[in-house]
Protein backbone atom coordinates (compact mmCIF):
# COMPACT_ATOMS: atom_id res chain seq x y z
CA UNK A 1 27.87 -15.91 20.06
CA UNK A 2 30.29 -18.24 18.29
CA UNK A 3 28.91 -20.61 15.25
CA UNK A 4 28.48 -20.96 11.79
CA UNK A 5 26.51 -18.11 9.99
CA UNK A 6 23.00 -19.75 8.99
CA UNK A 7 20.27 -18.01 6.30
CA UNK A 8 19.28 -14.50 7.20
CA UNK A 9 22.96 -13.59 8.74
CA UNK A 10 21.78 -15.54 11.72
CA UNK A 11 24.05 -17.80 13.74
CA UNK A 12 23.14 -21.31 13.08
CA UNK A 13 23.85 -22.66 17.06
CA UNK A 14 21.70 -19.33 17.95
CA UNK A 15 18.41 -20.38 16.05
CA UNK A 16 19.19 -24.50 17.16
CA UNK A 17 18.44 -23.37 20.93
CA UNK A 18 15.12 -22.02 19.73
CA UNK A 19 12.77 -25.63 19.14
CA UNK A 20 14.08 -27.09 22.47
CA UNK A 21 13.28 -24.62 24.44
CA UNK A 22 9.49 -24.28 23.05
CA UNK A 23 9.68 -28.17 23.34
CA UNK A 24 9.73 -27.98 27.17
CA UNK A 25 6.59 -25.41 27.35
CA UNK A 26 4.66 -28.40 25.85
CA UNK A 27 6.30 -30.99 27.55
CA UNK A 28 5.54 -29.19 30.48
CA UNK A 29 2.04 -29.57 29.83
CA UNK A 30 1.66 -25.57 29.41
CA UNK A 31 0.60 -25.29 25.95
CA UNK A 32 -0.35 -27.49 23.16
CA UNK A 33 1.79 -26.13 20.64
CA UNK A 34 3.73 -22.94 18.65
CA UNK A 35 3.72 -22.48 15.40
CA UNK A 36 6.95 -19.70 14.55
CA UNK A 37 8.45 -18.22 11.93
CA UNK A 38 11.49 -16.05 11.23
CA UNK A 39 11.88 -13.58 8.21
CA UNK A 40 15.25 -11.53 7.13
CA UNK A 41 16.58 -9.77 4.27
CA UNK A 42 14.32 -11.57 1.79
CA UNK A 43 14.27 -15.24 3.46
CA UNK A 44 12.76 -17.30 5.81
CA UNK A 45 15.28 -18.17 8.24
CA UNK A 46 13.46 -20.43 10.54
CA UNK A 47 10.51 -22.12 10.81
CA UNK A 48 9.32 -24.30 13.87
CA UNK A 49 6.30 -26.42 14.49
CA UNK A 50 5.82 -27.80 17.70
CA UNK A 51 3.52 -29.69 20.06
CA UNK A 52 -0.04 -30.06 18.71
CA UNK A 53 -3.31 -27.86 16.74
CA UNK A 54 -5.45 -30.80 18.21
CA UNK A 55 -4.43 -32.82 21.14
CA UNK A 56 -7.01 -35.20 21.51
CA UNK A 57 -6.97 -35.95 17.92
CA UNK A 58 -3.49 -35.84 18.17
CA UNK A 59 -3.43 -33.77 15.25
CA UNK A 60 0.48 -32.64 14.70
CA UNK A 61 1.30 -28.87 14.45
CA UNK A 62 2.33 -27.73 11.15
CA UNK A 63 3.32 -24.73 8.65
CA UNK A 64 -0.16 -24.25 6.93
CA UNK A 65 -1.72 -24.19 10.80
CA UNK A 66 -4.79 -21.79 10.99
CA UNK A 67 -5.19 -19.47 14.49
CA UNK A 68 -7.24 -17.17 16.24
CA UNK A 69 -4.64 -14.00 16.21
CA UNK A 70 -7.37 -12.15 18.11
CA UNK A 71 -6.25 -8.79 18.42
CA UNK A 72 -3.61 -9.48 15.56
CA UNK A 73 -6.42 -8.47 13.27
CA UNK A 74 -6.28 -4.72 14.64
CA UNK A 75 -3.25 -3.88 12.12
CA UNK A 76 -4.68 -5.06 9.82
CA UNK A 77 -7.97 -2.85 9.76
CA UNK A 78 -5.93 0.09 10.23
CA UNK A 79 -4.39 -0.45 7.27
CA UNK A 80 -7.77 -0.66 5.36
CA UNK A 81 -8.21 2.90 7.22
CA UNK A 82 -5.58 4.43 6.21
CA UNK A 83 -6.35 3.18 2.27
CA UNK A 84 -9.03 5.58 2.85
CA UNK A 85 -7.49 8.27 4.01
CA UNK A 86 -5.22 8.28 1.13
CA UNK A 87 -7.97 8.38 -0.91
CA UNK A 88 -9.25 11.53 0.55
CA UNK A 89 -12.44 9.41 2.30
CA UNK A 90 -11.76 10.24 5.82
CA UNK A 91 -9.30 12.38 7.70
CA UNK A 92 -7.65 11.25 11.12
CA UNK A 93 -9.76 14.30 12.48
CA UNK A 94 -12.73 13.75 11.58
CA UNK A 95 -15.64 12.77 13.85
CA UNK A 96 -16.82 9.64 13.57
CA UNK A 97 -20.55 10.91 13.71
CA UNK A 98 -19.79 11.68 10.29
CA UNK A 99 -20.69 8.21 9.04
CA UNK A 100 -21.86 6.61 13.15
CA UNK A 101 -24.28 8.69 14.37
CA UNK A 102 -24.76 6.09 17.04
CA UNK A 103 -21.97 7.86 18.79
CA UNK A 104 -23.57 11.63 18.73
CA UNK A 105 -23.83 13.43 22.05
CA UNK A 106 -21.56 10.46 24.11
CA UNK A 107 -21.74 10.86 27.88
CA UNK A 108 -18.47 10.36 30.09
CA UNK A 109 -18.31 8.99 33.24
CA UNK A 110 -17.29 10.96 36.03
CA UNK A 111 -15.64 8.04 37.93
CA UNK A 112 -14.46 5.39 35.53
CA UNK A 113 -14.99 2.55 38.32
CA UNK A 114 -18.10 4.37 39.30
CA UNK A 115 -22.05 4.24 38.31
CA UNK A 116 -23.09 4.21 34.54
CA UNK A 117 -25.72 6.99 35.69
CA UNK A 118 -23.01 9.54 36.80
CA UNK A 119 -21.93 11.29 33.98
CA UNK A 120 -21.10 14.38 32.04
CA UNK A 121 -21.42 15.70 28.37
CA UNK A 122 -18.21 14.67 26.56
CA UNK A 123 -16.57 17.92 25.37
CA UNK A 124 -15.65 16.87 21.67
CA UNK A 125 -16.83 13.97 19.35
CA UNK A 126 -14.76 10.98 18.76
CA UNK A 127 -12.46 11.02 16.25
CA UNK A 128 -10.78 8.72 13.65
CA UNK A 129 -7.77 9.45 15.35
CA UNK A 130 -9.19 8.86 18.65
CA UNK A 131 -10.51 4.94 17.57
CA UNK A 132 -6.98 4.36 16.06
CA UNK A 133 -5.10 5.68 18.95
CA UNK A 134 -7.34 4.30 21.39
CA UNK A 135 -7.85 7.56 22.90
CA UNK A 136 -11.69 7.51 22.03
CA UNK A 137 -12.53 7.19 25.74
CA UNK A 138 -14.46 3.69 24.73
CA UNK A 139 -13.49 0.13 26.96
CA UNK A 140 -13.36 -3.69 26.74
CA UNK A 141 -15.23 -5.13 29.64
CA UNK A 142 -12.07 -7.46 30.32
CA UNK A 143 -10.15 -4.24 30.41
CA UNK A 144 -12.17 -1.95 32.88
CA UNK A 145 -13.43 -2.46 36.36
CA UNK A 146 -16.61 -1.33 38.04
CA UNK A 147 -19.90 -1.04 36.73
CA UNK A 148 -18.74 -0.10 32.83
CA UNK A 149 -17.24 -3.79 32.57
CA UNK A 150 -20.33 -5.46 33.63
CA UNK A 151 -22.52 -3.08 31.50
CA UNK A 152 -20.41 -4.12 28.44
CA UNK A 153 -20.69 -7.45 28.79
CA UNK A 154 -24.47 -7.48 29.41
CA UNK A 155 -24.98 -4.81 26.02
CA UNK A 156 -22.94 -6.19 23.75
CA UNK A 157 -22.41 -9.73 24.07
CA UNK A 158 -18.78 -11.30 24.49
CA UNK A 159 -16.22 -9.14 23.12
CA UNK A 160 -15.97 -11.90 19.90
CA UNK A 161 -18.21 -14.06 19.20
CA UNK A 162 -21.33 -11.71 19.85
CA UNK A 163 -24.63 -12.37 18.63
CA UNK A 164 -25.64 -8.95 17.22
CA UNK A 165 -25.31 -7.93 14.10
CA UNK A 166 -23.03 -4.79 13.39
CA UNK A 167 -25.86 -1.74 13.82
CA UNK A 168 -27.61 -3.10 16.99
CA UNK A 169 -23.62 -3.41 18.76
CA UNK A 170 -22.64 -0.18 17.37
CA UNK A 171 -26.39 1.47 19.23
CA UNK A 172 -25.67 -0.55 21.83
CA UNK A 173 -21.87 0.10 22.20
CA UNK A 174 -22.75 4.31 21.57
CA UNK A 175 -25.66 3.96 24.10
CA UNK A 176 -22.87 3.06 27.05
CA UNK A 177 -21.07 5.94 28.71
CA UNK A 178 -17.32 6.85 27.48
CA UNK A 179 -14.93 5.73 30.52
CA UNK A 180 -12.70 8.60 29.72
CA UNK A 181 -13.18 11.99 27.64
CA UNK A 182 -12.40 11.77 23.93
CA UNK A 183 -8.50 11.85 23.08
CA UNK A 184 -7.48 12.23 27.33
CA UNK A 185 -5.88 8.69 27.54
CA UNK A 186 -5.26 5.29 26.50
CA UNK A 187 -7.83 2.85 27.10
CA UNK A 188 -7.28 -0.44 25.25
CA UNK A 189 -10.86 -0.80 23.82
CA UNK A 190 -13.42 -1.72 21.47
CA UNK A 191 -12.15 0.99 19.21
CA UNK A 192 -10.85 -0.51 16.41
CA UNK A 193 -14.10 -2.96 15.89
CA UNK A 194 -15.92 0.25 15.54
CA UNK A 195 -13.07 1.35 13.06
CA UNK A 196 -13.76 -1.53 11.13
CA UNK A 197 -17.28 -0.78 10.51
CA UNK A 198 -16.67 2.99 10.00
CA UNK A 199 -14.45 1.34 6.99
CA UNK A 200 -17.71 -0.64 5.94
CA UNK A 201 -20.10 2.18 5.63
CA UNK A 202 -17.80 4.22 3.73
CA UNK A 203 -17.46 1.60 1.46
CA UNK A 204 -20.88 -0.03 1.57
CA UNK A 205 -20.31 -3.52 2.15
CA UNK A 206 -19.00 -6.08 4.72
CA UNK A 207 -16.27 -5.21 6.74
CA UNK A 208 -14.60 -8.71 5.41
CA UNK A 209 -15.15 -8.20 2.20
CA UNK A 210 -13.35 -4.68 2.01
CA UNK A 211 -10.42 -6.79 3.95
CA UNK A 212 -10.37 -9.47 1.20
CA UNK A 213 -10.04 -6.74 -1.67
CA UNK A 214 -7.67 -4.61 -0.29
CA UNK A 215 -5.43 -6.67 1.34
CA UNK A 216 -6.24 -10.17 1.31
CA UNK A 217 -6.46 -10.48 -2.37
CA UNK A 218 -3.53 -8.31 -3.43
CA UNK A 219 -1.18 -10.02 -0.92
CA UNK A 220 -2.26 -13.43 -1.84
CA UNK A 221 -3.37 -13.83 1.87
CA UNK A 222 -5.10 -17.36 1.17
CA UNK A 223 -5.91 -18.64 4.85
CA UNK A 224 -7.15 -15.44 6.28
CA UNK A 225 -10.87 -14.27 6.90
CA UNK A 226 -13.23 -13.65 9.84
CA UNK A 227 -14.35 -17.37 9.84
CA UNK A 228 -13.25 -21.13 8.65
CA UNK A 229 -14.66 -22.79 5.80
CA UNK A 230 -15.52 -26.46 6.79
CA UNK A 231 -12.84 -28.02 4.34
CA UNK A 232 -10.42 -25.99 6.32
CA UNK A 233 -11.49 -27.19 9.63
CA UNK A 234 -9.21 -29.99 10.30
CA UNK A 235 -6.28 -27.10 9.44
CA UNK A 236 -7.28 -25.21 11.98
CA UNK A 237 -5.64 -24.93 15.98
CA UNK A 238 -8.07 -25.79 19.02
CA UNK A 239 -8.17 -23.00 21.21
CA UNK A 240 -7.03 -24.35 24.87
CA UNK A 241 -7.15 -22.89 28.20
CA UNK A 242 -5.08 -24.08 31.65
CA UNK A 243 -7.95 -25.58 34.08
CA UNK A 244 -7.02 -23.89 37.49
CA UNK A 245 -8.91 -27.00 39.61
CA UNK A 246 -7.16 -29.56 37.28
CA UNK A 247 -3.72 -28.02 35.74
CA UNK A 248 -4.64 -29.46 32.94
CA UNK A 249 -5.14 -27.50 29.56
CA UNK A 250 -8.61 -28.55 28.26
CA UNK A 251 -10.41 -27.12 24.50
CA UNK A 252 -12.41 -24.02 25.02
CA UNK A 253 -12.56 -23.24 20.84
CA UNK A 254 -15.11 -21.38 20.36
CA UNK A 255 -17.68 -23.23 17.80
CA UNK A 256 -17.55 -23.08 14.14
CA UNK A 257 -19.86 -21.17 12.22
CA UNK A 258 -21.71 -22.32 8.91
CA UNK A 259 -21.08 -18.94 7.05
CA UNK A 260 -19.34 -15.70 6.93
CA UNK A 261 -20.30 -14.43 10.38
CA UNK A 262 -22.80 -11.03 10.34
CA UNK A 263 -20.39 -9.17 12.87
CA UNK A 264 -17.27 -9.38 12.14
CA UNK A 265 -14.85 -8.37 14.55
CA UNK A 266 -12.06 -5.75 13.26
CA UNK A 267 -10.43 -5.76 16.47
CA UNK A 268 -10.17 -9.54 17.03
CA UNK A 269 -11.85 -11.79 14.86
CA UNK A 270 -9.10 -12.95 12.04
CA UNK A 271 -8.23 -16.22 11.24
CA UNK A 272 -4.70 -16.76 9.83
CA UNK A 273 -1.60 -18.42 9.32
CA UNK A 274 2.18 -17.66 9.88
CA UNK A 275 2.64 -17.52 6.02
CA UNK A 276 -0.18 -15.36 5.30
CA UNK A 277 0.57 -12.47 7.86
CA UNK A 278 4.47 -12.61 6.81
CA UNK A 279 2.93 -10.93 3.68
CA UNK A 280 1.33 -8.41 5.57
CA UNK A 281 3.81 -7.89 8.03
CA UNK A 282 6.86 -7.56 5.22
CA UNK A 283 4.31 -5.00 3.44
CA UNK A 284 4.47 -2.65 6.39
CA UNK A 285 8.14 -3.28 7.30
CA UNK A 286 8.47 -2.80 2.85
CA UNK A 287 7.01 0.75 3.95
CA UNK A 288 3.78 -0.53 1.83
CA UNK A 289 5.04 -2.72 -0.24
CA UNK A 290 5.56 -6.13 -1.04
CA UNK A 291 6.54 -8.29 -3.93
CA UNK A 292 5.91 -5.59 -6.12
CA UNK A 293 2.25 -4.86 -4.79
CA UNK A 294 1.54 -1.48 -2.72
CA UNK A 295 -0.98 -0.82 -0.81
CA UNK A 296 -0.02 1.93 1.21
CA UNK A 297 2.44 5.05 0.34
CA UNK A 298 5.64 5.34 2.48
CA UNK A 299 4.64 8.31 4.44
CA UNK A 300 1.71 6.59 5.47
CA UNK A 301 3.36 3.79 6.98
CA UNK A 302 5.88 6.10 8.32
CA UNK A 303 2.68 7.93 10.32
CA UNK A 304 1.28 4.76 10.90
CA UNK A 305 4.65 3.61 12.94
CA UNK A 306 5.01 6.88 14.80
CA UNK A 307 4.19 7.10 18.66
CA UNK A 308 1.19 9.07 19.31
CA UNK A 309 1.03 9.15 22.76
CA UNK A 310 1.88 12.28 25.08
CA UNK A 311 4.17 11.57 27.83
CA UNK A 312 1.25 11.43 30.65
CA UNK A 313 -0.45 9.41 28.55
CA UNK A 314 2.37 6.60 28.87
CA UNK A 315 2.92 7.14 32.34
CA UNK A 316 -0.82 5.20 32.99
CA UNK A 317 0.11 1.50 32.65
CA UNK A 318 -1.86 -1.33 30.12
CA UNK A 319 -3.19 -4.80 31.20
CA UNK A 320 -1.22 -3.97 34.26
CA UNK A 321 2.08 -3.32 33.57
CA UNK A 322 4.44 -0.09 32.76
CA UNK A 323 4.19 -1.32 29.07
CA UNK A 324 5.00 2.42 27.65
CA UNK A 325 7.78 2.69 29.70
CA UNK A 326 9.52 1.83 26.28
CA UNK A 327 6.91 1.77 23.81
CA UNK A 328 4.82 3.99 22.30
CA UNK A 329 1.63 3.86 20.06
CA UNK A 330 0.66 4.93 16.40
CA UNK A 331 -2.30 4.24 14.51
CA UNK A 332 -3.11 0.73 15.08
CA UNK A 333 -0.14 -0.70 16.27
CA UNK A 334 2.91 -0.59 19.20
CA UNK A 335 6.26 0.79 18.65
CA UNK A 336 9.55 0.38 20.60
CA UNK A 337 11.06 3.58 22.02
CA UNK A 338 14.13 2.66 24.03
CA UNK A 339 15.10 -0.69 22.92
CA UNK A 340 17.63 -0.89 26.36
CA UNK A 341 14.28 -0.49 28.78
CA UNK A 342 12.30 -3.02 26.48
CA UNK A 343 14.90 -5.69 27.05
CA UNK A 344 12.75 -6.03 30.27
CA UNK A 345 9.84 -7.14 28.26
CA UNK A 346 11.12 -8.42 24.92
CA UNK A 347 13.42 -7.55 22.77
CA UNK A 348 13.75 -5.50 19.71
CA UNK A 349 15.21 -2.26 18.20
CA UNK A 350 13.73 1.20 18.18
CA UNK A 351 11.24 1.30 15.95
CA UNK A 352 10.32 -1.96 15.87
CA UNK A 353 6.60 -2.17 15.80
CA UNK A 354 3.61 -4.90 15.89
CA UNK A 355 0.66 -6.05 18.01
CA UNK A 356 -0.36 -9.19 19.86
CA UNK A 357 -3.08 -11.10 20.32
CA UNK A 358 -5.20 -12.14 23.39
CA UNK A 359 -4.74 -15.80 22.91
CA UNK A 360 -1.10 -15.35 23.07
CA UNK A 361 0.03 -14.30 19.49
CA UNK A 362 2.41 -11.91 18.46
CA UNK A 363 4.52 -10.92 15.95
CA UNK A 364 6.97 -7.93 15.42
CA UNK A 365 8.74 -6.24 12.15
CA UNK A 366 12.52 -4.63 13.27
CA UNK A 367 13.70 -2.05 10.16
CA UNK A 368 16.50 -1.76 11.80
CA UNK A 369 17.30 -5.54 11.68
CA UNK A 370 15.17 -6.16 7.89
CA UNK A 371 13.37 -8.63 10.54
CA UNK A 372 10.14 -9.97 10.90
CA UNK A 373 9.34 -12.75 13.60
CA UNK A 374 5.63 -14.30 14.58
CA UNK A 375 4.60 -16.46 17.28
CA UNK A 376 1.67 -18.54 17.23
CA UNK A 377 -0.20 -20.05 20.14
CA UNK A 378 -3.74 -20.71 21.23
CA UNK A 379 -4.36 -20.22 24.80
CA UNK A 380 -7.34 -18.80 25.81
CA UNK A 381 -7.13 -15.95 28.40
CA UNK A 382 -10.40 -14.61 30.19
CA UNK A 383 -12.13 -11.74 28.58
CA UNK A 384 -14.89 -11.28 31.06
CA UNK A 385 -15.35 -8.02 33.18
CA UNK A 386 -12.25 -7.02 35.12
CA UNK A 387 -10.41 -9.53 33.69
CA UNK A 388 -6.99 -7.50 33.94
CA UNK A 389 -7.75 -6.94 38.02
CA UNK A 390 -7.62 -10.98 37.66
CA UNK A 391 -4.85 -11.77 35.22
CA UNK A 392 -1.76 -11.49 38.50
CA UNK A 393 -3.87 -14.51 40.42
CA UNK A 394 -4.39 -16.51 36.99
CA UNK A 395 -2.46 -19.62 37.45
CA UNK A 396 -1.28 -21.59 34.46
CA UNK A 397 1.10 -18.24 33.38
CA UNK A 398 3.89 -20.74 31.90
CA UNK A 399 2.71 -21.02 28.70
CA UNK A 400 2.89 -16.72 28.45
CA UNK A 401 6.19 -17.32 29.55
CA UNK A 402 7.33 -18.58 26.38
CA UNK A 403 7.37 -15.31 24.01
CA UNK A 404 9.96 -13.51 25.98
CA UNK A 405 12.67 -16.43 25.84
CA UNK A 406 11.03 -16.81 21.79
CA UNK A 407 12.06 -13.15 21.30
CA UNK A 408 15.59 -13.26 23.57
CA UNK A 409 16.39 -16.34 21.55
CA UNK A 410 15.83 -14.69 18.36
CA UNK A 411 17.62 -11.48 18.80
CA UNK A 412 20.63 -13.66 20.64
CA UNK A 413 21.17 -15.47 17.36
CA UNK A 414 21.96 -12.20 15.75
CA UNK A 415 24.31 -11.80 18.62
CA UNK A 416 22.44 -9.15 20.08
């Protein structure tokens, strides 16, 4: 690509094609706005703010925007996992009985898709390992199909936004059969929420607060927590969903809270901003350390970005799709294996890693490129039972259509 060199060693023309083309996803009536950003060697190199947070209030997208990253958050307690296994507080083996006896003695169905009833002793405990890898044999209702999904949803409550407090999910969650034997595959699952309250009992207080003084704190991640403050409200992005009868996206938020919520959700519940998870996403691509803070030690992050997965185990696709056929999966987070087959899907180098976000976030840190770029949208996906089995008859899909040309566009201005 021809054109003058712009900050970041990106080509200026390359980066200009980037706003109009997120322009026509909201002129298009798909969604009601992005907020992105675009980090290289030590500077931003693009920000854009498009459409709207609010579009009845007509309330403008901008910079300091606040968002649901949903499953976003899952890095992020990982990271205060692996703080602890640093210390010497828990090893990836253990079993998680150690501290969640709620999870002692775990049947395993014999037919995933089959009755709850049917079951056999698992052969193992879960392990650490097992929640961060989602091997642990747990589920999501929206990501399962027979009885298990419905099961879910009628124990525990919507997977965010439940009403129980943390001990009466976690017996509810470890009264529910396994779907699959401990460690056998991945199953993209509630795993990391328990995670995040495994974290809290080792360190005796809310799963939040440990998240504030680890990371939040020493980052000088401002915007982000597990709820919004009311003088933060008008900040923050309505969540919006496409109405299939109408084609019309209408606000589905969910409702604000008055306080810090009892259960708070490790594998989806953050609140944040582009700014604030730059900081955490630079820390990890820093190999643990940013602006002269560390919070991790390089061979930690280097474990943390390393595929786990056996080769069977990323033959079985994820929401649908043949999503290993070039990534793999560490502790916490995705990492690209063959950067040729993930041109299919996205785009990025080997070993690029990140996560996204039901609701349509995403972000990604490239070492290869010193690059970190994250998306921000709100649209609201269904997380009922067998939601995946409907996600390919969903209409309204336009909107998801965005990312890929986001991340084409962005590697294409660094003439890749």
């Amino acid at each position: 690509m021809d054109g003058e060199s712009s900050s970041g060693g990106f080509v200026a023309a390359g980066l200009a094609q980037i706003p109009p083309a997120l322009r026509a996803v909201v002129d298009a009536g798909d969604l009601s706005g992005f907020v992105t950003l675009i980090w290289r060697k030590g500077e931003v190199a693009q920000v854009n703010t498009v459409g709207r947070r609010d579009i009845e209030g007509a309330a403008p997208m901008t910079r300091d925007t606040l968002f649901r990253i949903a499953s976003m958050t899952k890095p992020v307690t990982s990271v205060a996992a692996l703080m602890l296994l640093e210390e010497g507080r828990l090893r990836l083996e253990d079993p998680i009985t150690k501290w969640l006896p709620e999870f002692s003695d775990m049947q395993v169905l014999k037919d995933a898709e089959g009755p709850i009833e049917n079951t056999y002793p698992a052969a193992r405990d879960i392990t650490v390992e097992d929640l961060m890898t989602h091997r642990a044999g747990l589920a999501y209702a929206f990501t399962s199909m027979g009885p298990i999904a419905q099961a879910h949803e009628d124990r525990l409550g919507p997977p965010l936004g439940t009403p129980l407090t943390p001990d009466a999910w976690l017996s509810a969650l470890g009264s529910l059969p396994l779907s699959y034997p401990p460690g056998e595959r991945f199953h993209y699952s509630h795993a990391t929420e328990v995670l995040g309250f495994l974290v809290a009992r080792i360190e005796g207080k809310p799963l939040g607060q440990v998240l504030k003084d680890r990371i939040f704190a020493p980052l000088g991640m401002t915007d982000t927590d597990f709820w919004c403050p009311p003088e933060k409200r008008d900040r923050m992005a309505k969540l919006y969903r496409m109405n299939p009868d109408t084609e019309q996206l209408e606000d589905v938020s969910f409702p604000h809270v008055d306080a810090q919520p009892a259960f708070e959700a490790g594998g989806g519940g953050l609140i944040s901003t582009a700014d604030d998870y730059l900081k955490f996403a630079r820390m990890l691509l820093g190999k643990g350390e940013v602006d002269g803070v560390r919070l991790l030690q390089t061979e930690t992050i280097e474990l943390m970005t390393r595929s786990r997965l056996t080769d069977a185990q990323r033959e079985a696709p994820f929401m649908g799709l043949p999503f290993w056929m070039s990534q793999g999966f560490g502790l916490g987070l995705s990492v690209v294996t063959d950067a040729e087959k993930h041109a299919w899907m996205g785009a990025g180098s080997a070993g690029a890693f990140g996560w996204p976000g039901a609701f349509g976030t995403w972000w990604q840190a490239d070492p290869a490129e010193e690059l970190v770029a994250i998306y921000l949208i709100q649209d609201s996906m269904p997380l009922g039972p067998e939601a995946v089995a409907n996600l390919a008859a969903r209409r309204g899909l336009g909107g998801r259509a965005a990312l890929p040309i986001f991340q084409k566009l962005v590697y294409a201005a660094l003439g890749k």
